[in-house]
Protein backbone atom coordinates (compact mmCIF):
# COMPACT_ATOMS: atom_id res chain seq x y z
CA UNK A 1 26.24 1.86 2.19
CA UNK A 2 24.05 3.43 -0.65
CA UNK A 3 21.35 2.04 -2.78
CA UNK A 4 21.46 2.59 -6.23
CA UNK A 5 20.44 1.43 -9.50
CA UNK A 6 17.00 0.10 -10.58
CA UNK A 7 15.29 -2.85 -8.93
CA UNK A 8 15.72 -6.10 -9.62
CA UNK A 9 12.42 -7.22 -11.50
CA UNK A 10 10.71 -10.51 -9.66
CA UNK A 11 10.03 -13.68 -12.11
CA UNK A 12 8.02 -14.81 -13.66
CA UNK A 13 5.24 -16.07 -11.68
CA UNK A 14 2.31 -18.41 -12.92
CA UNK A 15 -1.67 -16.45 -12.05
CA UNK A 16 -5.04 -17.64 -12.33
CA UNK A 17 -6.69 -14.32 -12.48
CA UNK A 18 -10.88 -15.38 -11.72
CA UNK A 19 -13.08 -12.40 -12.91
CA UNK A 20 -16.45 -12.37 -11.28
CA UNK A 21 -19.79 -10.90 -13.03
CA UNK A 22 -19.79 -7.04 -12.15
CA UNK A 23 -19.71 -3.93 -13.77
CA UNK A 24 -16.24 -3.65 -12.16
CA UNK A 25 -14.62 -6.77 -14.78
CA UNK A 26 -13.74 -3.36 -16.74
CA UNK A 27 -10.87 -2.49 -14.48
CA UNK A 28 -9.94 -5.81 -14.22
CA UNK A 29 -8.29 -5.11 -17.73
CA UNK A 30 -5.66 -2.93 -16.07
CA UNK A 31 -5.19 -5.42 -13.99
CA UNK A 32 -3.96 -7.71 -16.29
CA UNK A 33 -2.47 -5.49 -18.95
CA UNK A 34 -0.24 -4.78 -15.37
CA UNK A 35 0.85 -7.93 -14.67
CA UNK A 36 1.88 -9.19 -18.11
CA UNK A 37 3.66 -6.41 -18.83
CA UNK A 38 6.00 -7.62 -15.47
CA UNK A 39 5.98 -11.12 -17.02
CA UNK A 40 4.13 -12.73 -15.53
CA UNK A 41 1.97 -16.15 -17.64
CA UNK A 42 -1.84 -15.45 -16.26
CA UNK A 43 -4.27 -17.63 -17.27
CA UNK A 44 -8.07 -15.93 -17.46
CA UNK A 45 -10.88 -17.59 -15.41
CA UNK A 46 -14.09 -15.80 -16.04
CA UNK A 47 -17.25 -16.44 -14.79
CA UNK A 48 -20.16 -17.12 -17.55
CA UNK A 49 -21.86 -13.21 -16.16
CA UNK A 50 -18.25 -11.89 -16.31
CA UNK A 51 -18.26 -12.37 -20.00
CA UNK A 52 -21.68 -11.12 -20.44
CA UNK A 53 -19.62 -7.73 -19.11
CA UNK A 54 -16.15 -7.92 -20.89
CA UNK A 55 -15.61 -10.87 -23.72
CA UNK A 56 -13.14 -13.69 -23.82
CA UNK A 57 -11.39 -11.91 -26.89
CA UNK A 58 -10.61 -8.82 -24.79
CA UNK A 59 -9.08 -11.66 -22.14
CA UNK A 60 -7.19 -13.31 -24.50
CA UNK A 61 -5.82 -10.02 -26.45
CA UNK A 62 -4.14 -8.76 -23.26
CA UNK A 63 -3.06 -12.12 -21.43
CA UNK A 64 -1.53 -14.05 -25.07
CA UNK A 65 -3.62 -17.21 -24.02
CA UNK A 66 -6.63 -19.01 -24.37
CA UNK A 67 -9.43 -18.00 -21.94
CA UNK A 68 -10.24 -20.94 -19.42
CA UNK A 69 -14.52 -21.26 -18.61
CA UNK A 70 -15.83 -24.64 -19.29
CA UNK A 71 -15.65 -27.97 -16.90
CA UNK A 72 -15.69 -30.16 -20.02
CA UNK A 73 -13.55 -28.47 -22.22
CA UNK A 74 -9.77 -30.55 -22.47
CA UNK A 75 -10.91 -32.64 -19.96
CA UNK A 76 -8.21 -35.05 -20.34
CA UNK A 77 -5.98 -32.39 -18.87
CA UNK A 78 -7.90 -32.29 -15.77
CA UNK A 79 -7.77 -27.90 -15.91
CA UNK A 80 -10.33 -27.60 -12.88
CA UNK A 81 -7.32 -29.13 -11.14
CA UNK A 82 -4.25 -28.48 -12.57
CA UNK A 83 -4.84 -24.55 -12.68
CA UNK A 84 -5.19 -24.77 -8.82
CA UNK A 85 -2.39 -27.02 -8.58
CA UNK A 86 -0.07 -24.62 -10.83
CA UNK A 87 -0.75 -21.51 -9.53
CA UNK A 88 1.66 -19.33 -7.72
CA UNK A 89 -1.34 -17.22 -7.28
CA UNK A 90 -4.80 -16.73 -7.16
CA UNK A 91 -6.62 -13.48 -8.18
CA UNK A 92 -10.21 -13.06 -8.27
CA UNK A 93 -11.04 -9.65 -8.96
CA UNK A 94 -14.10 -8.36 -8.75
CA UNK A 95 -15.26 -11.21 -6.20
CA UNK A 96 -19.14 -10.38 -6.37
CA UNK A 97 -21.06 -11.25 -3.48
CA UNK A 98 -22.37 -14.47 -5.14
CA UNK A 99 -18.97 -15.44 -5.92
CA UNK A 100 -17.87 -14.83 -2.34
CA UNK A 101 -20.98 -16.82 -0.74
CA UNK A 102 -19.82 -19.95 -3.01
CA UNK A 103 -16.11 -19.72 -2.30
CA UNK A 104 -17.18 -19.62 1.27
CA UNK A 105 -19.42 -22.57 1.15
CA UNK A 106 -16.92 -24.59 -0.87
CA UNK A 107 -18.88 -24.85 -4.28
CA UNK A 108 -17.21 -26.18 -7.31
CA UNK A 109 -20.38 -25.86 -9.77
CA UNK A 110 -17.90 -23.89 -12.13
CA UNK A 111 -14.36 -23.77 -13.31
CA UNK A 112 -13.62 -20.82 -11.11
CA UNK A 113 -14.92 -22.50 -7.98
CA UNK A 114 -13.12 -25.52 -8.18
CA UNK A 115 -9.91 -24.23 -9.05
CA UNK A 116 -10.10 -22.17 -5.96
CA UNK A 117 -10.52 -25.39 -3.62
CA UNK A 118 -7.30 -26.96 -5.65
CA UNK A 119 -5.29 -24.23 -4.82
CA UNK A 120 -2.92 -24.41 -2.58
CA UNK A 121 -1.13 -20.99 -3.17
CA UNK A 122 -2.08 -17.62 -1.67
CA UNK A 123 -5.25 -16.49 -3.16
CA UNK A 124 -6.44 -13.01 -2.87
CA UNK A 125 -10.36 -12.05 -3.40
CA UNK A 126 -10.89 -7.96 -4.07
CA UNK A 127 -14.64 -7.48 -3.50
CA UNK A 128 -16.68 -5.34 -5.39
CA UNK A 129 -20.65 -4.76 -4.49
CA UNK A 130 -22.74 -2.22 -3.62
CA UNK A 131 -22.90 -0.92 0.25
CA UNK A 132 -25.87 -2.86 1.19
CA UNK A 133 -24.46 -6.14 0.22
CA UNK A 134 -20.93 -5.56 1.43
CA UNK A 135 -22.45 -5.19 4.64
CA UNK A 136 -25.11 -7.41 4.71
CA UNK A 137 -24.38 -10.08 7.64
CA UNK A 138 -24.18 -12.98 5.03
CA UNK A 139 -21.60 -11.18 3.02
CA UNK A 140 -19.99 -10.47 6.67
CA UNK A 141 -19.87 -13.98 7.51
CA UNK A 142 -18.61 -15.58 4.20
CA UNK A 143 -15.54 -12.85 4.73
CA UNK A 144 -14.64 -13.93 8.24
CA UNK A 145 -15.14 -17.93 6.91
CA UNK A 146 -12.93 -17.22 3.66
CA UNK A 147 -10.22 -15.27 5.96
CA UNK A 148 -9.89 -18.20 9.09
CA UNK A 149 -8.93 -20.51 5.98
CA UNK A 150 -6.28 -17.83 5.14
CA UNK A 151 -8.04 -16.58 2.07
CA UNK A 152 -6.61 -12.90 1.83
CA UNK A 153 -9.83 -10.91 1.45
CA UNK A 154 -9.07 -6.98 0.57
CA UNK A 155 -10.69 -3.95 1.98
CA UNK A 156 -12.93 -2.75 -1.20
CA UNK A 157 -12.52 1.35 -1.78
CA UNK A 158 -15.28 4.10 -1.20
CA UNK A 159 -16.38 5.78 -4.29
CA UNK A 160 -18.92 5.54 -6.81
CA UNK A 161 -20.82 2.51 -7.50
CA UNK A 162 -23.16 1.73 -10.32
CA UNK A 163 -25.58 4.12 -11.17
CA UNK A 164 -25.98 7.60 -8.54
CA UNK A 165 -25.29 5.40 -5.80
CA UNK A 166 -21.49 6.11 -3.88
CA UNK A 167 -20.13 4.16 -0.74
CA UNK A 168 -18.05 1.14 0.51
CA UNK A 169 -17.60 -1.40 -1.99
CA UNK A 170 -16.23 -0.24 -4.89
CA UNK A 171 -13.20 -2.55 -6.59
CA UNK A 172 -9.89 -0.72 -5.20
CA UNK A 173 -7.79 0.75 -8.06
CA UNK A 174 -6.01 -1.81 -10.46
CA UNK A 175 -2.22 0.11 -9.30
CA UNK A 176 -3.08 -0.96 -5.86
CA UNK A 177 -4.65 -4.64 -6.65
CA UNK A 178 -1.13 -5.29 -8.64
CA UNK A 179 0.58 -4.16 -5.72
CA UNK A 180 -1.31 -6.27 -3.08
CA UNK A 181 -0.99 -9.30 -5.49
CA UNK A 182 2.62 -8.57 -6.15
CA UNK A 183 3.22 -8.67 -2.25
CA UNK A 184 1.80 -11.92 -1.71
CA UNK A 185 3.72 -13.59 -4.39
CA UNK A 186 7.05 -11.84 -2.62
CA UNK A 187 5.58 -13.12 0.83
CA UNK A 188 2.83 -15.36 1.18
CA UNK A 189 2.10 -14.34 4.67
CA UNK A 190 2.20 -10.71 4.38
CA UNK A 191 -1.21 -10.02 5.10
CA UNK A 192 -2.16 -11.98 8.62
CA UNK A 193 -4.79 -10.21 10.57
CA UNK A 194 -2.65 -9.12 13.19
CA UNK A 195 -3.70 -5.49 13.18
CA UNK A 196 -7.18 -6.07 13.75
CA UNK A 197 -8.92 -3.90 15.90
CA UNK A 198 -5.86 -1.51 16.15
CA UNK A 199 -5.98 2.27 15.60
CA UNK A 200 -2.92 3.26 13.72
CA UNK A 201 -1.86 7.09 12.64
CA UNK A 202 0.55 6.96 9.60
CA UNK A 203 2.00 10.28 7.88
CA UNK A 204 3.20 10.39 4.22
CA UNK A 205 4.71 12.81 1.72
CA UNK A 206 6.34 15.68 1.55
CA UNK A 207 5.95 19.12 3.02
CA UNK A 208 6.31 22.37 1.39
CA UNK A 209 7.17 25.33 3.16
CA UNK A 210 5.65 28.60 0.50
CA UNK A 211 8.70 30.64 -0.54
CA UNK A 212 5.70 33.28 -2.26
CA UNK A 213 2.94 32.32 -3.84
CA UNK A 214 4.49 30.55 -6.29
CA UNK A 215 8.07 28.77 -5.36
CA UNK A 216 8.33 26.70 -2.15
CA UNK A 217 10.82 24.79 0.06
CA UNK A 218 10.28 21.37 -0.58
CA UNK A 219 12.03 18.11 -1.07
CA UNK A 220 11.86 14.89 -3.34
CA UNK A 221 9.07 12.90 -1.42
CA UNK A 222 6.63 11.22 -3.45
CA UNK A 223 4.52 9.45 -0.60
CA UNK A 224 4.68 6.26 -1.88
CA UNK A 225 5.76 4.73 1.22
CA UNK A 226 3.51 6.32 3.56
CA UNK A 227 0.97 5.22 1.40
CA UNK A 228 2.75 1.33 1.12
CA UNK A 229 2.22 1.19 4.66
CA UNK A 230 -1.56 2.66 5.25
CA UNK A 231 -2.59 -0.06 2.17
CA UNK A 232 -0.50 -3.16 3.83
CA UNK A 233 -2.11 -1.90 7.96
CA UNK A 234 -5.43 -1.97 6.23
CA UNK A 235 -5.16 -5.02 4.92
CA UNK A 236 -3.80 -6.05 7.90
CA UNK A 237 -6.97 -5.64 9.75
CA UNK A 238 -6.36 -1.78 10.94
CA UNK A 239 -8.35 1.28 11.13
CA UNK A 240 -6.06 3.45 9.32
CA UNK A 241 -5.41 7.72 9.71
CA UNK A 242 -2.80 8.70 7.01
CA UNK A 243 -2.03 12.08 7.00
CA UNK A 244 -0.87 12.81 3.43
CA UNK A 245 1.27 16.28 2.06
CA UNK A 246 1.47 16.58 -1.79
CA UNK A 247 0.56 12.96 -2.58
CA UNK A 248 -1.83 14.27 -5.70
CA UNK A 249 -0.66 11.70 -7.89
CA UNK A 250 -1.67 8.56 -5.72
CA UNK A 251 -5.52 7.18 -4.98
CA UNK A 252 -6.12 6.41 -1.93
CA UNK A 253 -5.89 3.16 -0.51
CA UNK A 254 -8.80 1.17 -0.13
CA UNK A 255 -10.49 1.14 4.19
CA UNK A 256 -8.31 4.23 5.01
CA UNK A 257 -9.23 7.86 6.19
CA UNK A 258 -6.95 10.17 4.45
CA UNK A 259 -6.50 14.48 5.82
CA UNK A 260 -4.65 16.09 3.03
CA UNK A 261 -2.10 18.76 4.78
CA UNK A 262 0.12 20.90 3.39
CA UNK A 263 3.07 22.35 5.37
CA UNK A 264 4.85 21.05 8.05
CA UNK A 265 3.13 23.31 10.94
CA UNK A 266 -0.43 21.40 8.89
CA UNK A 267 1.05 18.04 9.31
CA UNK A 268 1.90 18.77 13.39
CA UNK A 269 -1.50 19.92 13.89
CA UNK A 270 -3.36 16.75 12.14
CA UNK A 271 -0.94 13.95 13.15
CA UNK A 272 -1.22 15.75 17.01
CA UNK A 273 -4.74 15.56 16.68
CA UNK A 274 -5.02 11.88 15.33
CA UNK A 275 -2.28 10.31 17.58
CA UNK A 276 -3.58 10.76 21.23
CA UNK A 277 -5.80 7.35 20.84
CA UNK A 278 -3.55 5.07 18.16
CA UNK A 279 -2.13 2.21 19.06
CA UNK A 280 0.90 3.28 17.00
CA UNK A 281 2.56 6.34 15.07
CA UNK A 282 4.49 6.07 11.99
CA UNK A 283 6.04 8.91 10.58
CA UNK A 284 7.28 7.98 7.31
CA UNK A 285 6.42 11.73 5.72
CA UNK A 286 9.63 14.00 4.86
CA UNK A 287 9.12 17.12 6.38
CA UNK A 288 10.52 20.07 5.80
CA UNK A 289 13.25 20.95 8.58
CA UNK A 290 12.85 24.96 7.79
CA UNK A 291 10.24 27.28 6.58
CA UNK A 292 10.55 30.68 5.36
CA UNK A 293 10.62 33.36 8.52
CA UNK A 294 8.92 35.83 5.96
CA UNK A 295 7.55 34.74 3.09
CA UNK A 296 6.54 37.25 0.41
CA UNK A 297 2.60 37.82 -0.05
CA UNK A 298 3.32 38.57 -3.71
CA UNK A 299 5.57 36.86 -6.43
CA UNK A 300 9.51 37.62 -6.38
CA UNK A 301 10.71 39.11 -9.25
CA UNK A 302 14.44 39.17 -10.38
CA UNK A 303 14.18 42.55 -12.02
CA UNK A 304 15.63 44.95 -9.56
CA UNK A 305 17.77 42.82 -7.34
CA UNK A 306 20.32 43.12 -9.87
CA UNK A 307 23.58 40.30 -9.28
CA UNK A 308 23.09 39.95 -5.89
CA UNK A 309 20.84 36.74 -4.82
CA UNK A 310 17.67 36.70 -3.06
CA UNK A 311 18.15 36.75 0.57
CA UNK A 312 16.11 33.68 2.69
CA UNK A 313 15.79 33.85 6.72
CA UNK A 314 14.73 30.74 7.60
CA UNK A 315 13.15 28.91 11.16
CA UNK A 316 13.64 25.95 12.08
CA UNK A 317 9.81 23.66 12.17
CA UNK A 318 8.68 21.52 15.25
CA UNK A 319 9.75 18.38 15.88
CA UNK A 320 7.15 16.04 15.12
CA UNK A 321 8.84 12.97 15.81
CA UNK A 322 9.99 14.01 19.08
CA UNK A 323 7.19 15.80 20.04
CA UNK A 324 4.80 12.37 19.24
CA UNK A 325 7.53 10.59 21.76
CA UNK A 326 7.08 13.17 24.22
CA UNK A 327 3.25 13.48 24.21
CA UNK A 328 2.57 9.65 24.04
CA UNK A 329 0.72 6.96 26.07
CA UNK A 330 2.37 4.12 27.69
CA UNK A 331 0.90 1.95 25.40
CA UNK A 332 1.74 3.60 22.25
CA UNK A 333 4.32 2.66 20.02
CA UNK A 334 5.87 5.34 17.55
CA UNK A 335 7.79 4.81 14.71
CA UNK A 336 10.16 7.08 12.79
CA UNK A 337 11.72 7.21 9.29
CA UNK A 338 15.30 8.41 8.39
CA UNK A 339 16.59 9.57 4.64
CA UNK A 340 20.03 9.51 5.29
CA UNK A 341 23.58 9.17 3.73
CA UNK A 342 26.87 8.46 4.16
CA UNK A 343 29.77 11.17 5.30
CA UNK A 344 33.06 11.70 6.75
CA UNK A 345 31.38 11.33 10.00
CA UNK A 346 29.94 7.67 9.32
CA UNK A 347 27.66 5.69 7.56
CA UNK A 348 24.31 5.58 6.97
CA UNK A 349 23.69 2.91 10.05
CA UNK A 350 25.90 5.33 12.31
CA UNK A 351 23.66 8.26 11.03
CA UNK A 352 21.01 6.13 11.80
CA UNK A 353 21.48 4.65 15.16
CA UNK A 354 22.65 8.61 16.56
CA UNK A 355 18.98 9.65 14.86
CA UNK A 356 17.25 6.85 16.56
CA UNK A 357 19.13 7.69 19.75
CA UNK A 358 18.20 11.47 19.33
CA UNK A 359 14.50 10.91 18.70
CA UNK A 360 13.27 8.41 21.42
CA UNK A 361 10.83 5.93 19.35
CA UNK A 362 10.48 2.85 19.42
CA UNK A 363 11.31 1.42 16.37
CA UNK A 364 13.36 3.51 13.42
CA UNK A 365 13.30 2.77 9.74
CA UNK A 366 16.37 3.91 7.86
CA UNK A 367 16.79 4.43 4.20
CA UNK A 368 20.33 5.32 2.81
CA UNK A 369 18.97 8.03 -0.44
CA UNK A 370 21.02 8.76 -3.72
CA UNK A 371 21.39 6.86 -6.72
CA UNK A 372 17.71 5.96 -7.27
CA UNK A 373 17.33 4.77 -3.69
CA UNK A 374 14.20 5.53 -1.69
CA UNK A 375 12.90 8.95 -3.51
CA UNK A 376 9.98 8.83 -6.31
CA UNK A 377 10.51 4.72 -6.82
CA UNK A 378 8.19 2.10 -6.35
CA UNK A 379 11.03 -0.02 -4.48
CA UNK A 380 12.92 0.29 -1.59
CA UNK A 381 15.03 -1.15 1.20
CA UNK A 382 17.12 -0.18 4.31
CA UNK A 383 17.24 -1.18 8.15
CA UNK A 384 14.96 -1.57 10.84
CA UNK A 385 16.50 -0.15 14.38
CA UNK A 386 14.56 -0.95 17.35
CA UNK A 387 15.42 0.83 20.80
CA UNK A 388 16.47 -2.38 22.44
CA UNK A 389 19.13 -2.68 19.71
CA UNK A 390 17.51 -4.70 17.43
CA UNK A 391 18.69 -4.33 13.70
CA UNK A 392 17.66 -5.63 10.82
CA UNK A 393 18.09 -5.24 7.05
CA UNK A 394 15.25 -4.83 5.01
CA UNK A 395 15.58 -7.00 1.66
CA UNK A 396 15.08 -4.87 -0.84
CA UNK A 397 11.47 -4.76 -3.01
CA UNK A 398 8.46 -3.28 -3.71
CA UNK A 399 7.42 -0.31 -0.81
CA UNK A 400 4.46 -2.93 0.26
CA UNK A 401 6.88 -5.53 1.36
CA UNK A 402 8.93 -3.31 3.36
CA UNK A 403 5.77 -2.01 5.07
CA UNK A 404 5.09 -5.67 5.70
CA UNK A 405 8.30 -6.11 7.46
CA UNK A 406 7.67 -2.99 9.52
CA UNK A 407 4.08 -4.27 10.68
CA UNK A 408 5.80 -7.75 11.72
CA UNK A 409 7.78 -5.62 14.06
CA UNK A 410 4.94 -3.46 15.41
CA UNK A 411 2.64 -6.15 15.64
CA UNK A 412 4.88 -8.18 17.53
CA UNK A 413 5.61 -5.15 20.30
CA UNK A 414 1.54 -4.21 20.28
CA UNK A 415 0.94 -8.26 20.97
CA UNK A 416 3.74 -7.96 24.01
């Protein structure tokens, strides 16, 4: 049972990307030179202020079609309509607070507006604003209006706004706007607010174990799935802990509080530390299983050991699955993550079901690894083990939607 071989790429799809007027319409550019290049036909709906910030040539340079603004322009084919109607999504990115407040009161003054109330597809608003706005209690309630009619509404990042000014509310990097968009047009319900008000502890990554002060032991980890599942939880209506090894390469996702570790023994101490009051665990990181008993203080150097290899003693690390199982509340559910592959002993679903067996969680995500499977890809798939012998396969696709499936099941046990 091994995965190999590149992922299948998803059609075509049809977007109506809506920009909004902010300084943020700049990323937005990203955005769609992203999603064209994966094929997809998007159609450009900017606001009048959005072009005062980035032109309708720049739109219709990366999309390859004419930019859509005006009521009255081809009227006869009814566009404030039949964009809505078309659409297999939605994107309005960056939703300003103005554009928010109409969406919410159900305006359709502009092109925008009214293809929003004609769509009937998932649509997906990414805020951008400063601070004070974001959390003003009219931006609040327009939010919690746009999300009980099953608007998906993201988490906007923490960073720096316009001008000196630096908080919540800055538009979320385009990688991780393509990948929230690209989840909903997999799933349409991936995103329910089922997580709200939940404390969640997730760890991602790999661990490296200092060999001198150069080499290390290490493995082929990239923490994109870790980081697949803090994004989807957030979303999801979490408060998110991701405790991240050797992730430089990835931003971090929008709403969550990320502790940068760096060796196993790090990772113990700061997922130990988060867990004691989450409502769930998931320990999707690869640690290290050894570590160096001695490791040298200065560089090793071949000249002078002649032939003869370097000699390694080696100890084994904690257990930080099994110590999270051992140390947890009643209440708390804790999920675990196994690379594994197939031998003369068994498969990787035999592997996988002695592991989950072994370990004591609740709920076990397996990943069969080799061939392009799993390791330093964007996709993934595998099985889903739960402790009352529940399996299930996980289809395979982009990290997100296999963190979606995961959250199903933990939501599901946290509601119970």
């Amino acid at each position: 049972m091994s995965q190999a071989g590149p992922v299948r790429p998803d059609p075509p799809r049809r977007i109506v990307l809506g920009i909004g007027g902010g300084i943020a319409a700049y990323k937005v550019c990203e955005v769609l030179r992203r999603l064209t290049e994966r094929g997809h036909q998007v159609r450009v709906i900017p606001t009048e202020t959005a072009l005062r910030f980035v032109g309708a040539p720049t739109w219709e340079a990366l999309s390859g079609l004419p930019v859509h603004r005006d009521l009255f322009v081809d009227v006869a084919e009814v566009p404030h309509v039949r964009l809505g109607q078309a659409a297999d999504l939605v994107l309005v990115a960056p939703a300003t607070a103005d554009l928010l407040a109409r969406a919410a009161h159900g305006r359709a003054d502009d092109l925008l507006c009214a293809t929003l109330l004609t769509a009937r597809c998932p649509v997906l608003l990414v805020p951008a604003m400063h601070t004070e706005m974001w959390e003003h209690p009219a931006t609040v309630h327009n939010v919690a209006v746009l999300c009980s009619r099953g608007t998906v509404v993201a988490r906007p990042a923490s960073g720096r706004l316009t001008g000196a000014d630096s908080g919540v509310g800055r538009l979320p990097e385009p990688a991780e706007i393509v990948d929230l968009a690209t989840l909903l047009l997999r799933r349409a319900d991936a995103l329910p607010l089922d997580l709200t008000g939940r404390h969640v502890v997730i760890s991602a990554g790999g661990t490296r174990e200092p060999l001198d002060p150069v080499r290390y032991l290490g493995n082929r980890s990239s923490g994109r799935q870790g980081y697949a599942l803090a994004r989807v939880a957030a979303q999801r209506g979490a408060r998110v802990t991701l405790v991240a090894a050797h992730t430089a390469d990835l931003a971090d996702p929008a709403g969550v509080e990320v502790v940068q570790v760096g060796t196993a023994r790090q990772m113990r101490e700061a997922v130990l530390t988060a867990a004691p009051h989450a409502d769930a665990v998931v320990m999707a990181a690869a640690v290290a299983d050894f570590r160096p008993a001695n490791p040298y203080l200065s560089k090793i150097k071949k000249v002078g050991f002649g032939p003869d290899p370097v000699s390694l003693s080696l100890v084994v690390n904690p257990d930080i699955l099994v110590e999270l199982v051992r140390r947890r509340p009643e209440s708390q559910l804790v999920v675990g993550f196994a690379a594994e592959t197939g031998d003369c002993e068994g498969d990787v679903l035999t592997h996988g079901r002695a592991k989950l067996a072994r370990k004591g969680c609740d709920l076990l995500v397996v990943n069969a690894v080799g061939e392009g499977g799993a390791f330093e890809v964007d996709h993934n798939t595998g099985w889903l083990l739960g402790d009352d012998g529940m399996e299930a396969h996980l289809p395979e696709g982009p990290k997100s939607l296999l963190a979606a499936y995961v959250w199903d099941a933990v939501a599901a046990r946290l509601k119970q």
